[in-house]
PDB file of N, CA and C in Angstrom:
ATOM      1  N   UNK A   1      24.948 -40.411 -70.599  1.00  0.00           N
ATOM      2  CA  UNK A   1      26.251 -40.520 -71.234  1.00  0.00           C
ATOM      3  C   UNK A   1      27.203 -41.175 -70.247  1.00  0.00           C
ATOM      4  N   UNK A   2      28.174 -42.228 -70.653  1.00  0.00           N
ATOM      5  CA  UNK A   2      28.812 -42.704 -69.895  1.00  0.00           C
ATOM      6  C   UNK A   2      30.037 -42.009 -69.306  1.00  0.00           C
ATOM      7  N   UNK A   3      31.025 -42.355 -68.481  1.00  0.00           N
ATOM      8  CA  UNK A   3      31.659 -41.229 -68.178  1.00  0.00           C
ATOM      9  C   UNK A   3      32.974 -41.364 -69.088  1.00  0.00           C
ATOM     10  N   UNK A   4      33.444 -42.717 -69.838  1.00  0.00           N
ATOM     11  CA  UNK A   4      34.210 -42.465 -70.667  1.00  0.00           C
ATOM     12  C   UNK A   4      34.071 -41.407 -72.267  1.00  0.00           C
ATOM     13  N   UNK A   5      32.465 -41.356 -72.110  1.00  0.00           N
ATOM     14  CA  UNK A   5      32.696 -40.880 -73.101  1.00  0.00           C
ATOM     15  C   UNK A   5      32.597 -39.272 -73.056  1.00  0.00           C
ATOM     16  N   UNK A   6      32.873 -38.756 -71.890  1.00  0.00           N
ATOM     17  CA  UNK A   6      33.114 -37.377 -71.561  1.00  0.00           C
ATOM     18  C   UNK A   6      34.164 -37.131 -72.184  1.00  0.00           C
ATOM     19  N   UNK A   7      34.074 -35.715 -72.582  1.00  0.00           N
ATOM     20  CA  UNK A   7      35.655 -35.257 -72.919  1.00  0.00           C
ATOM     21  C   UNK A   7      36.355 -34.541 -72.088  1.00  0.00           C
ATOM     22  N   UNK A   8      35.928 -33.603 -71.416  1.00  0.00           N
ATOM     23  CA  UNK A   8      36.646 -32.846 -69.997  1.00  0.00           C
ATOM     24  C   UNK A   8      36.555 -33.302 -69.124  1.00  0.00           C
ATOM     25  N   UNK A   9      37.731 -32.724 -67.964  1.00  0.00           N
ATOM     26  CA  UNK A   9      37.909 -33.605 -66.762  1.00  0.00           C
ATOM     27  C   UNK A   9      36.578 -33.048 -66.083  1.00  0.00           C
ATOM     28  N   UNK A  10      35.579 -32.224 -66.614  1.00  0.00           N
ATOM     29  CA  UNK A  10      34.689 -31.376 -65.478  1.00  0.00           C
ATOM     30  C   UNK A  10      34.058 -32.049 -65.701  1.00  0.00           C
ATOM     31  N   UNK A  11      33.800 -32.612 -66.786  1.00  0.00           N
ATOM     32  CA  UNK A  11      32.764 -33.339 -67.057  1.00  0.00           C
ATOM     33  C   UNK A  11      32.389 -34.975 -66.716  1.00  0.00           C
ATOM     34  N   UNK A  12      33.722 -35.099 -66.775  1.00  0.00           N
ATOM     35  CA  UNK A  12      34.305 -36.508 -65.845  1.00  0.00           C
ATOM     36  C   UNK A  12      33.563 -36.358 -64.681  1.00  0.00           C
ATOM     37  N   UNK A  13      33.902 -35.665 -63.919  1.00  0.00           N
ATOM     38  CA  UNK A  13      33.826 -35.446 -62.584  1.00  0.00           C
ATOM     39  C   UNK A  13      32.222 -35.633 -62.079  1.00  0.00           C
ATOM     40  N   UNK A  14      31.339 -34.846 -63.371  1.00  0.00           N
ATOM     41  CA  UNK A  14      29.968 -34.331 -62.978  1.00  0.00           C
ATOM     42  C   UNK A  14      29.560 -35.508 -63.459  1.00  0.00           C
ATOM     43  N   UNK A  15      29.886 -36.388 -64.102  1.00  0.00           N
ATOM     44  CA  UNK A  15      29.088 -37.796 -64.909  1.00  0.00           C
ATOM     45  C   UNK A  15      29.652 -38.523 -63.145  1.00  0.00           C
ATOM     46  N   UNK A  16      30.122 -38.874 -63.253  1.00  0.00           N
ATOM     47  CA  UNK A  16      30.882 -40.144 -61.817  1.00  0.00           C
ATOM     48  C   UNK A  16      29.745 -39.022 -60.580  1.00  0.00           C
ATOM     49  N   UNK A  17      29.829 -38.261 -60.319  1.00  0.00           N
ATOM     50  CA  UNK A  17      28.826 -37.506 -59.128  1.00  0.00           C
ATOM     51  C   UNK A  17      27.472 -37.692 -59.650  1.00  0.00           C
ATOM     52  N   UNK A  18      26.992 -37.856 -60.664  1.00  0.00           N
ATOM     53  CA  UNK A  18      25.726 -38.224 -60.907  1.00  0.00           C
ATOM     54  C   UNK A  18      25.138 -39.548 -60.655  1.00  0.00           C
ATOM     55  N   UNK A  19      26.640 -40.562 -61.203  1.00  0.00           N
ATOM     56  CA  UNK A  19      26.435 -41.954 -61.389  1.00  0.00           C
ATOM     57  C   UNK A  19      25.928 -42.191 -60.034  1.00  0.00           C
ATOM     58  N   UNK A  20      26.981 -42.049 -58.847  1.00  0.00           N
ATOM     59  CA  UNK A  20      27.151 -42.020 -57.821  1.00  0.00           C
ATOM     60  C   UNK A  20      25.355 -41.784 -56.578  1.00  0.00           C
ATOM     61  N   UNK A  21      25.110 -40.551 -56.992  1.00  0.00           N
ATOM     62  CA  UNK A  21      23.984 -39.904 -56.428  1.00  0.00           C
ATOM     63  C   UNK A  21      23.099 -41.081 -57.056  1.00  0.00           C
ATOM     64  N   UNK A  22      22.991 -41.869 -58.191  1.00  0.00           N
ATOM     65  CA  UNK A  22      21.955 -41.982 -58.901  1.00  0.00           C
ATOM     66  C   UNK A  22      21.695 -43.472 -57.922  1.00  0.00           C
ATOM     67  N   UNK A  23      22.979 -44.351 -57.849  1.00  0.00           N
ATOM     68  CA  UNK A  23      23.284 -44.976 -57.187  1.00  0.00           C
ATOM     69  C   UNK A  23      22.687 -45.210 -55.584  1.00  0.00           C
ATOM     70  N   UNK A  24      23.172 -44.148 -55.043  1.00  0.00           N
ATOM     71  CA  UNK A  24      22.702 -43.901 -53.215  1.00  0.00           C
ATOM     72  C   UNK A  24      21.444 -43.852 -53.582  1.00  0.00           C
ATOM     73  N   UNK A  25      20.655 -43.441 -54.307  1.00  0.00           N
ATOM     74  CA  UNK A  25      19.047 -42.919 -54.263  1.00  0.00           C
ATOM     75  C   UNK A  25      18.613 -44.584 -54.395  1.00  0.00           C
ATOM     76  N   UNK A  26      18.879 -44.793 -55.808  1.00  0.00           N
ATOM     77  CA  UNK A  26      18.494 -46.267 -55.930  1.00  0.00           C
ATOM     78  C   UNK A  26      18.841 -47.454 -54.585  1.00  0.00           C
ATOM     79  N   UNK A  27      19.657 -47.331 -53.670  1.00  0.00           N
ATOM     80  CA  UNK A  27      19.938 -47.987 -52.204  1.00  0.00           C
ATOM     81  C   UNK A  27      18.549 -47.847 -51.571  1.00  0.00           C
ATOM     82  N   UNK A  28      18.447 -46.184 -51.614  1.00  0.00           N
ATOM     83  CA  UNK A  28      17.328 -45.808 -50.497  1.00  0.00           C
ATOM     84  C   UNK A  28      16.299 -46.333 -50.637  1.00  0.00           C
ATOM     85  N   UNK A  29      16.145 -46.377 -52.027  1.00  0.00           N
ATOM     86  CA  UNK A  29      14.778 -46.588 -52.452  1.00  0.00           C
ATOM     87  C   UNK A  29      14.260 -48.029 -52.411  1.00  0.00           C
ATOM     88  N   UNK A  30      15.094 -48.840 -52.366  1.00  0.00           N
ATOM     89  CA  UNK A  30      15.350 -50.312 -52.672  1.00  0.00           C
ATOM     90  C   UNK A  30      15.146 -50.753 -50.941  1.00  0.00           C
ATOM     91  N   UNK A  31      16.188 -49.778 -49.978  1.00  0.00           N
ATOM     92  CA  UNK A  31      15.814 -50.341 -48.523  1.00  0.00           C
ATOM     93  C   UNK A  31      14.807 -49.894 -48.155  1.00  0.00           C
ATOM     94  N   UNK A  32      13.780 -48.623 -49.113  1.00  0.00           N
ATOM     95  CA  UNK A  32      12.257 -48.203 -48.065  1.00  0.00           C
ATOM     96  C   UNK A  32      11.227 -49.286 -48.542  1.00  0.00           C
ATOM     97  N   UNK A  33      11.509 -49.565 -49.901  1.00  0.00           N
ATOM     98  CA  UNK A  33      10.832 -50.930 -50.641  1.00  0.00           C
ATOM     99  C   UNK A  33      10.788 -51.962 -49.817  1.00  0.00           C
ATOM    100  N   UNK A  34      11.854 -52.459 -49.692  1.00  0.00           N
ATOM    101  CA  UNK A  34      11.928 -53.428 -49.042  1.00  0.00           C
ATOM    102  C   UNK A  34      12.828 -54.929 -49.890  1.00  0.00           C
ATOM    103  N   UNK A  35      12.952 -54.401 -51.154  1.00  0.00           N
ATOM    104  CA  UNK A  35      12.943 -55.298 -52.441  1.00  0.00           C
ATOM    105  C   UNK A  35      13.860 -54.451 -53.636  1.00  0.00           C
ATOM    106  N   UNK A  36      14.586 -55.209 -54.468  1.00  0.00           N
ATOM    107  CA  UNK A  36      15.142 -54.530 -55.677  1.00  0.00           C
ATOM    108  C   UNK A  36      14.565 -54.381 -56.552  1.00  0.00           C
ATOM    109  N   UNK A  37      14.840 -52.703 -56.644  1.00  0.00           N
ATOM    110  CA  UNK A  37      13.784 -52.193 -57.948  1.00  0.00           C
ATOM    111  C   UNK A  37      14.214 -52.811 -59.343  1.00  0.00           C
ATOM    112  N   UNK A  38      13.137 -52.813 -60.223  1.00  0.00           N
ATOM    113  CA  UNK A  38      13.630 -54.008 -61.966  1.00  0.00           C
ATOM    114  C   UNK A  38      14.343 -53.055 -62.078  1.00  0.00           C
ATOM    115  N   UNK A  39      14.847 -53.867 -63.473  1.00  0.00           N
ATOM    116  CA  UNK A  39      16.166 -52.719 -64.227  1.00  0.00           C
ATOM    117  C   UNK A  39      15.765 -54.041 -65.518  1.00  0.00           C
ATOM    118  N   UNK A  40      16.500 -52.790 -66.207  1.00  0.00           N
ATOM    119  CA  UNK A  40      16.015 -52.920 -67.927  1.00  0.00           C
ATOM    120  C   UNK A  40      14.768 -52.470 -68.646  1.00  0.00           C
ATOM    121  N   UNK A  41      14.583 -53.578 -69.056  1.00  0.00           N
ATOM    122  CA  UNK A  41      13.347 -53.693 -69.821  1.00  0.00           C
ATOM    123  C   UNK A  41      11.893 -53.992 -68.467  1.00  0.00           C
ATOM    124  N   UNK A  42      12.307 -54.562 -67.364  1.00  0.00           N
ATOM    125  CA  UNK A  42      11.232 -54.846 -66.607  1.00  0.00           C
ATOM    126  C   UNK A  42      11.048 -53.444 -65.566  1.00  0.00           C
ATOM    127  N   UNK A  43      11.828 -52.590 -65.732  1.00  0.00           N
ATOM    128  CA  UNK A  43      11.584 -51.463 -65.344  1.00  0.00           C
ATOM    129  C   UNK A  43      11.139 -50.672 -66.070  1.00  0.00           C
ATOM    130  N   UNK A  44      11.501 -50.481 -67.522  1.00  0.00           N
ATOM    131  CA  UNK A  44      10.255 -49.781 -68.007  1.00  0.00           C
ATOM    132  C   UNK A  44       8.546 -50.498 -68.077  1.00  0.00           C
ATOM    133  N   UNK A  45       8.801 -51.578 -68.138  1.00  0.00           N
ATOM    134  CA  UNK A  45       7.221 -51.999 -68.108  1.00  0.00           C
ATOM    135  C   UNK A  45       6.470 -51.710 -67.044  1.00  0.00           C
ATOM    136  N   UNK A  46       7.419 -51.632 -65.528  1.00  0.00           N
ATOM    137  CA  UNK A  46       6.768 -51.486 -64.405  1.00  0.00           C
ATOM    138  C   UNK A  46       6.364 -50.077 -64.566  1.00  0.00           C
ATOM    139  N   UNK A  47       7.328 -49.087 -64.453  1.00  0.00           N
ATOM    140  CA  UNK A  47       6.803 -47.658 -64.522  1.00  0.00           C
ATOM    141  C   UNK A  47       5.597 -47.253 -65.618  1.00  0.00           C
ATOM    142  N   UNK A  48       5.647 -48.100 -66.893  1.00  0.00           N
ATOM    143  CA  UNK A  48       4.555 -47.729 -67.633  1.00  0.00           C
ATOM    144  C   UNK A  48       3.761 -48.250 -67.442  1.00  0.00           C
ATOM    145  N   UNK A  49       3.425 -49.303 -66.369  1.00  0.00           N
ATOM    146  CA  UNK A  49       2.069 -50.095 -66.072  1.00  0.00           C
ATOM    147  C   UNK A  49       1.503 -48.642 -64.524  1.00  0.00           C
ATOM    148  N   UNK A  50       2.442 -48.341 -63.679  1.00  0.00           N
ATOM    149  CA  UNK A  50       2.077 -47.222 -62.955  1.00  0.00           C
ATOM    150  C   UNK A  50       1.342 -46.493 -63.034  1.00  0.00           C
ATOM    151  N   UNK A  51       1.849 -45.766 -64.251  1.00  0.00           N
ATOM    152  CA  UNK A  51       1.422 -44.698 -64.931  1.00  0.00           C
ATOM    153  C   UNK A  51      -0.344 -44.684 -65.437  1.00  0.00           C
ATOM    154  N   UNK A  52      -0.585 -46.173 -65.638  1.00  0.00           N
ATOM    155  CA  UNK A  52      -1.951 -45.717 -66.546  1.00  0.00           C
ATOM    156  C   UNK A  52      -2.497 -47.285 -66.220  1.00  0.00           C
ATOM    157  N   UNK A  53      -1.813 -48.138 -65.917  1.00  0.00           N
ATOM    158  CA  UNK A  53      -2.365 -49.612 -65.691  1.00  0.00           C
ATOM    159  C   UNK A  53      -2.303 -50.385 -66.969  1.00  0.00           C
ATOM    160  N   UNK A  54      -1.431 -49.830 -68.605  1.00  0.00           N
ATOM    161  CA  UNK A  54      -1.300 -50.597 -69.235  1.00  0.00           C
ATOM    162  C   UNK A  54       0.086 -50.770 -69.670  1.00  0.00           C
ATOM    163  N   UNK A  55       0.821 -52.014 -69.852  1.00  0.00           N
ATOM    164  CA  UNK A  55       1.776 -51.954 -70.278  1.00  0.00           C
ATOM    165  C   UNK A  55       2.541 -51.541 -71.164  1.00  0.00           C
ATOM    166  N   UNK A  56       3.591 -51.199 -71.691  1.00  0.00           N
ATOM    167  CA  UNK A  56       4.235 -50.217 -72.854  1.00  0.00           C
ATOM    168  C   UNK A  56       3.777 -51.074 -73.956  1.00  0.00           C
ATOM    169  N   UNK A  57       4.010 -52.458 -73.988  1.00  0.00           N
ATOM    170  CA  UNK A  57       3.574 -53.090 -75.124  1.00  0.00           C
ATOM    171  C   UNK A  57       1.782 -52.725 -75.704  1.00  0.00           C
ATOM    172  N   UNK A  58       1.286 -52.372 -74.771  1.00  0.00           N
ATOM    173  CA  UNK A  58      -0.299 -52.133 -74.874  1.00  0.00           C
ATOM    174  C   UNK A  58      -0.316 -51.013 -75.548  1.00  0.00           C
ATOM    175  N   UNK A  59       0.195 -49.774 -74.866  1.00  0.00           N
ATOM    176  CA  UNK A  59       0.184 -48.800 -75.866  1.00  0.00           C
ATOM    177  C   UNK A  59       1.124 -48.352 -77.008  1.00  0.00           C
ATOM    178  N   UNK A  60       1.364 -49.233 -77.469  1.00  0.00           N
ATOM    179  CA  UNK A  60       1.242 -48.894 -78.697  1.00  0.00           C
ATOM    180  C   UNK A  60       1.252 -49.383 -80.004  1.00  0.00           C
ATOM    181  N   UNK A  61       0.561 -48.449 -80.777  1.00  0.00           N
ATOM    182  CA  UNK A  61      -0.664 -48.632 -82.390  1.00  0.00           C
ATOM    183  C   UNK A  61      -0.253 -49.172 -82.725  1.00  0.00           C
ATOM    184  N   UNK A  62      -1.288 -50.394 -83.216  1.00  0.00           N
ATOM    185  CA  UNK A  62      -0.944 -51.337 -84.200  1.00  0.00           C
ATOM    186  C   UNK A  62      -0.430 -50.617 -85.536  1.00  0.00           C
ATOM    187  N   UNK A  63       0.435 -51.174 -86.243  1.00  0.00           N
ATOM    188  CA  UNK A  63       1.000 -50.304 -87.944  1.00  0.00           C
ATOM    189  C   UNK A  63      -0.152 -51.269 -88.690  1.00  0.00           C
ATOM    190  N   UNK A  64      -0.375 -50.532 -89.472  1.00  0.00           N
ATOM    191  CA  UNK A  64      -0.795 -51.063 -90.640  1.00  0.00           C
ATOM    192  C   UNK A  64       0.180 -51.419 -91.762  1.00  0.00           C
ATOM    193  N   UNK A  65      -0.144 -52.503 -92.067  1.00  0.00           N
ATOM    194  CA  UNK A  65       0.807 -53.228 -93.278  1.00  0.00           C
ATOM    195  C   UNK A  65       0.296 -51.970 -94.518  1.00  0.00           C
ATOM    196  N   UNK A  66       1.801 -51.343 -95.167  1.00  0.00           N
ATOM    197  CA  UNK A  66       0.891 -50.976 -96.816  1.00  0.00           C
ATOM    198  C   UNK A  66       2.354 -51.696 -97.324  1.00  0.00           C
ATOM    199  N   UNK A  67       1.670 -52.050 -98.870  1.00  0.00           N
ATOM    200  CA  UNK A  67       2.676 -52.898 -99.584  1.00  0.00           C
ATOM    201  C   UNK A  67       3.198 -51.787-101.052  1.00  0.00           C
TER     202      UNK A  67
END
């Protein structure tokens, strides 16, 4: 949730301290890498290729057409 769309100031507060933390981690992680981690869509593909070695598009089921 973004932080405008908080309604209390506590909540304000705890969204911006999250953003924040979420932020520094993503630094750390990026300077032990060595490299910037994807974002978007190429970050979910990366984490779901991790996970199992196939891409998100791979898993999943073909639909069957019914008319």
């Amino acid at each position: 949730m973004g932080v405008e769309q908080v309604r209390t100031k506590q909540g304000k507060e705890a969204a911006r301290g999250l953003h924040r933390s979420t932020a520094a981690e993503e630094r750390k992680v990026e300077a032990q890498k060595g490299s910037d981690l994807a974002k978007g869509a190429d970050r979910v593909e990366e984490r779901s290729r991790s996970s199992d070695g196939k891409g998100a598009g791979e898993k999943q089921a073909p639909r069957s057409k019914r008319h």
